[in-house]
Protein backbone atom coordinates (compact mmCIF):
# COMPACT_ATOMS: atom_id res chain seq x y z
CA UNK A 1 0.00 0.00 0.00
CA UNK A 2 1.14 3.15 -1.03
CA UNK A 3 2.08 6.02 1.43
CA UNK A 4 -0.02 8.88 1.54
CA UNK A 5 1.05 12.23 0.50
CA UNK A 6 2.68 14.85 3.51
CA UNK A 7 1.65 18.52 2.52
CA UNK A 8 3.95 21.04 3.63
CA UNK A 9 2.67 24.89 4.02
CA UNK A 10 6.45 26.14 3.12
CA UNK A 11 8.84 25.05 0.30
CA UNK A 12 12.07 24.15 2.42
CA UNK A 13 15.70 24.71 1.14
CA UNK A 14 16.42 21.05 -0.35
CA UNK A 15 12.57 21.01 -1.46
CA UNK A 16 13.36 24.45 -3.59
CA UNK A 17 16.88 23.02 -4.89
CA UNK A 18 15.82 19.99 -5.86
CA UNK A 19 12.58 22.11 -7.51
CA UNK A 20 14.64 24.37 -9.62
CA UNK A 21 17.63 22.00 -10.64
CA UNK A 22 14.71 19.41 -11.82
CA UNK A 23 12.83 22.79 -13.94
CA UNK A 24 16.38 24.11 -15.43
CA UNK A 25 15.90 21.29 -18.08
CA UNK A 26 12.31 22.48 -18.93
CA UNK A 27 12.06 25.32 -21.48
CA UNK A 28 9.05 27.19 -20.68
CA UNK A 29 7.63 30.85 -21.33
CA UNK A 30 7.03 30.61 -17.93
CA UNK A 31 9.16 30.70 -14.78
CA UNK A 32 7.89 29.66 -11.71
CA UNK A 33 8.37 30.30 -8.04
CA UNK A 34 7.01 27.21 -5.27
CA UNK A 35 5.13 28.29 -2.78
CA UNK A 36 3.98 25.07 -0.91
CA UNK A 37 4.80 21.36 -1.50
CA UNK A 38 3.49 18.02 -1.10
CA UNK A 39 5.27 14.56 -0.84
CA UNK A 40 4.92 11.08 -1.25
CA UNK A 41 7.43 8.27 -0.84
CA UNK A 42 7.24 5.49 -2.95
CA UNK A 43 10.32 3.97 -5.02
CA UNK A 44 11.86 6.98 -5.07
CA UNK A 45 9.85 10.04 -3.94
CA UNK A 46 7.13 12.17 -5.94
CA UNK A 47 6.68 15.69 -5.20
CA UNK A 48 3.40 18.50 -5.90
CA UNK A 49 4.71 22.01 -5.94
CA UNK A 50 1.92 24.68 -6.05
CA UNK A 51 3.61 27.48 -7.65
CA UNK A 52 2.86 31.19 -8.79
CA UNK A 53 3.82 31.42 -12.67
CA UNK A 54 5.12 34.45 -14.10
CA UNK A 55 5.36 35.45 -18.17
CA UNK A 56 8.95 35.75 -18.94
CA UNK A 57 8.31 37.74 -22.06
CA UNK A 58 5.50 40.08 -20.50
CA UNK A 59 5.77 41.06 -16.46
CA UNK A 60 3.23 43.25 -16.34
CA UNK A 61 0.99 40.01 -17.74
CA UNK A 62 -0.65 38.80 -14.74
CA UNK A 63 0.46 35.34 -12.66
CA UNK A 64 -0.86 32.03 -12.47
CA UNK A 65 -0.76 29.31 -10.62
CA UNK A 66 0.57 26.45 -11.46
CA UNK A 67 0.76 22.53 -10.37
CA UNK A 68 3.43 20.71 -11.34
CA UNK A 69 4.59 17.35 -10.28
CA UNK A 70 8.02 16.03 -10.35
CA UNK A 71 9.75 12.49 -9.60
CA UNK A 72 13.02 11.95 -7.69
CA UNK A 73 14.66 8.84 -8.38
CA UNK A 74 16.33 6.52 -5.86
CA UNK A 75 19.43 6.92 -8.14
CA UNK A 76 19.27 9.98 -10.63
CA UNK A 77 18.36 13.19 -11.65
CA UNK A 78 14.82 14.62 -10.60
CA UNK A 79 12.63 15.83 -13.55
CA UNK A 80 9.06 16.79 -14.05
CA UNK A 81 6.47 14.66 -15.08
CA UNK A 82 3.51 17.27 -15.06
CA UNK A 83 2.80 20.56 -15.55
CA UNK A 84 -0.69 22.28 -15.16
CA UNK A 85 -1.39 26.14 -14.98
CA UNK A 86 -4.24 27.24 -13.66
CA UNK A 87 -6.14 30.57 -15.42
CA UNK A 88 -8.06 32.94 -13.67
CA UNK A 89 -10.83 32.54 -16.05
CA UNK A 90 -11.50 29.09 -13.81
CA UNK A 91 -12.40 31.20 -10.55
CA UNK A 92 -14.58 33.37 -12.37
């Protein structure tokens, strides 16, 4: 049975590392900042960052938010598996 996932208010150091040295591989208009994590262990561990994404090409655009999911493996390099951002068009 799997482990369920640990939600963490606060994007720690090593959480924010291993974050942005998984994302430097992704090209993206975007760049994004985490704000809060989430964590499951499993072979290897999977991680949920809620982030706010910004338009590289246009600041003044306004952010997003953004989901996107990455896997550490037990031996490796971390890399993202998903990617969602979220438009304000869905609160509304």
């Amino acid at each position: 049975m799997p482990k369920s996932w640990v939600y963490e208010p606060i994007t720690s150091h090593y959480d924010a590392l291993l974050f942005y040295n998984a994302m430097k591989r992704h090209y993206d208009p975007f760049y994004y900042i985490p704000i809060s994590v989430a964590k499951r262990e499993e072979i290897g561990t999977k991680y949920r960052f809620l982030c706010i994404a910004r338009d590289r090409s246009n600041p003044e655009q306004a952010s997003l938010f953004a989901k996107i999911e990455l896997y550490k493996p037990p031996v490796g390099i971390p890399y993202a598996t998903s990617l969602y951002r979220i438009s304000p068009e869905v609160w509304s």
